[in-house]
Protein backbone atom coordinates (compact mmCIF):
# COMPACT_ATOMS: atom_id res chain seq x y z
CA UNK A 1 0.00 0.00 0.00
CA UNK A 2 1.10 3.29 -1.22
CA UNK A 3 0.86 6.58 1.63
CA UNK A 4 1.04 9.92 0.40
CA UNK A 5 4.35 12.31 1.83
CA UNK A 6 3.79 16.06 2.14
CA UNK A 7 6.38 18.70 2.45
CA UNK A 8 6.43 21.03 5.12
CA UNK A 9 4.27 23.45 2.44
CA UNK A 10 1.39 20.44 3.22
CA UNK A 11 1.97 19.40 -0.65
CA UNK A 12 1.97 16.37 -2.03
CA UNK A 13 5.10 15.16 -2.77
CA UNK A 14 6.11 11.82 -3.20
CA UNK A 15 4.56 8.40 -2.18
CA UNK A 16 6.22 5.59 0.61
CA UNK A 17 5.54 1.89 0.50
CA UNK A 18 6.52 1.90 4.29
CA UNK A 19 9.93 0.25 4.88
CA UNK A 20 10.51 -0.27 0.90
CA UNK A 21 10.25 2.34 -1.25
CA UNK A 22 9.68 5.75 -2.01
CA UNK A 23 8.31 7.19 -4.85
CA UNK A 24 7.79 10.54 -6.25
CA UNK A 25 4.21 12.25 -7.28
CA UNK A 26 4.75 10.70 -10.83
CA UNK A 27 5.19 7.53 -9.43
CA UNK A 28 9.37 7.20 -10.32
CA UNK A 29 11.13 5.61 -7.93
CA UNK A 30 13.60 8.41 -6.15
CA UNK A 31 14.56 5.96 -3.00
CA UNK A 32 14.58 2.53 -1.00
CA UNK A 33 14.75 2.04 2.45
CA UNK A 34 16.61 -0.13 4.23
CA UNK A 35 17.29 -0.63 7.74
CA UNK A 36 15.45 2.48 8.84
CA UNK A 37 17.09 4.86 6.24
CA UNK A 38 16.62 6.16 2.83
CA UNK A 39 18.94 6.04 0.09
CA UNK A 40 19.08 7.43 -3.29
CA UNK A 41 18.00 4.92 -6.25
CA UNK A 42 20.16 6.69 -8.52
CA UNK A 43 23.11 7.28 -6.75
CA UNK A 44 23.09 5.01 -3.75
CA UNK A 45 23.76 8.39 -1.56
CA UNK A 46 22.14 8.18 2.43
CA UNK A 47 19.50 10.61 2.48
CA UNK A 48 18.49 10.12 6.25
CA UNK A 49 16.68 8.25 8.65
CA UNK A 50 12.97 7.08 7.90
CA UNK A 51 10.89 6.55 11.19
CA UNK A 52 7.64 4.58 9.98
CA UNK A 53 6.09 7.67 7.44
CA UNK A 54 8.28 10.32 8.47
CA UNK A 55 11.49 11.01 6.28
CA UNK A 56 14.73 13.13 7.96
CA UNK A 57 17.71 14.49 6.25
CA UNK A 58 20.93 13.72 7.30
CA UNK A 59 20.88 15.98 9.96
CA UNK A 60 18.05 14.61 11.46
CA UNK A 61 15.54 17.10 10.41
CA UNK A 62 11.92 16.51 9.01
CA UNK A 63 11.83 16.60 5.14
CA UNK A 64 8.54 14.61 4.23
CA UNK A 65 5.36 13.80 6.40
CA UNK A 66 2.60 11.35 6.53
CA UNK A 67 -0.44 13.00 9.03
CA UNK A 68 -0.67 9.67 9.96
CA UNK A 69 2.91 10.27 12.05
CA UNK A 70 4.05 12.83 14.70
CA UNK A 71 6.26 15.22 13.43
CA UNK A 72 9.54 15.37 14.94
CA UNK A 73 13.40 16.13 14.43
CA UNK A 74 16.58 14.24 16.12
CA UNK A 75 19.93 14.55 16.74
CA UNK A 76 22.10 14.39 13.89
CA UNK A 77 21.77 10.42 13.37
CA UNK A 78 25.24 8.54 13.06
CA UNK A 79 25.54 7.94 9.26
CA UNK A 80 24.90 4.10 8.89
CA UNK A 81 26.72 1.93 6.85
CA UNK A 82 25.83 1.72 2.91
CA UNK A 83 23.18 -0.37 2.32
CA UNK A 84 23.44 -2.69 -1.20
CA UNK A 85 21.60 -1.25 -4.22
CA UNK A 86 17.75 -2.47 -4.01
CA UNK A 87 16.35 -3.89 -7.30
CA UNK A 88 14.30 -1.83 -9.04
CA UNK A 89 10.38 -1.96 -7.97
CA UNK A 90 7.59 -2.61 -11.15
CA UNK A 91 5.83 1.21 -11.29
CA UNK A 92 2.74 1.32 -9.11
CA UNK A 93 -0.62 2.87 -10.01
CA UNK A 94 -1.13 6.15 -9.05
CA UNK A 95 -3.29 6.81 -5.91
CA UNK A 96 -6.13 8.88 -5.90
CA UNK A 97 -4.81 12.24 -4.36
CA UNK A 98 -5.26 13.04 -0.98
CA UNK A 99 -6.86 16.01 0.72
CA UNK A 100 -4.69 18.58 1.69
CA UNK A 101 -3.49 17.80 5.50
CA UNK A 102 -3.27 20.79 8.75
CA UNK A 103 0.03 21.63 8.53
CA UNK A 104 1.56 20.75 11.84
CA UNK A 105 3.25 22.22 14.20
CA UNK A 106 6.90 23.26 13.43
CA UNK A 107 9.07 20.41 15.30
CA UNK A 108 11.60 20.90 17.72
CA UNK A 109 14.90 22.22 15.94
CA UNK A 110 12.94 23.50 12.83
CA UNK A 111 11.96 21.61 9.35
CA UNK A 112 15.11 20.48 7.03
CA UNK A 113 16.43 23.21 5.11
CA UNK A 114 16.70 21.03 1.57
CA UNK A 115 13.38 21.05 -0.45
CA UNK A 116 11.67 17.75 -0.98
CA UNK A 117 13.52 18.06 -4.58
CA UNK A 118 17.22 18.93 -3.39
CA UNK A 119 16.88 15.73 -0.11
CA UNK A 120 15.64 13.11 -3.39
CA UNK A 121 18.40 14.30 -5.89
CA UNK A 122 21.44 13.74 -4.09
């Protein structure tokens, strides 16, 4: 099952198959997730801890949201070992879009200061 992500804007911005995959709002595959992080599909890069639908950079900051999870930041996480290259997941359909969430509360230590776009490209 595919669960919409939101920016700190409240937009939609990519999809998460919890602990597999994330995908953006076109439905291509931007990361995989593995062992509690997310790393780049294209380059393999850590992009940051993943706590159930809640996405951090690298310092430990919020970058996408699920209102289904509490909004929160963390210490700057150790940076985990690299994780090996996840095969390529068949496209998904495209959910039906959500409604547009509350935006919540600011979390301790602020939102991450990369964009949705900038976290997914490195």
């Amino acid at each position: 099952m595919l669960l919409p992500l939101f920016d700190k804007n409240c937009d939609l911005v990519a999809w998460i198959k919890p602990n597999e995959h994330i995908f953006g709002a076109n439905m291509e595959w931007v990361a995989f997730i593995s062992n509690g992080h997310a790393w780049s599909s294209r380059s393999g890069n850590w992009l940051g801890p993943v706590s159930g639908l809640l996405c951090k950079d690298t310092s430990g900051k919020p970058v996408l949201w699920n209102p289904n999870e509490r909004v929160t930041g963390t210490a700057k996480p150790a940076k985990p070992a690299k994780a090996a290259k996840a095969a390529k997941p068949a496209k998904p359909a495209k959910p039906a879009k959500p409604a547009k969430p509350a935006r919540p509360a600011t979390p301790a230590g602020g939102w991450s200061s990369e964009s949705y776009f900038a976290w997914s490209g490195q």
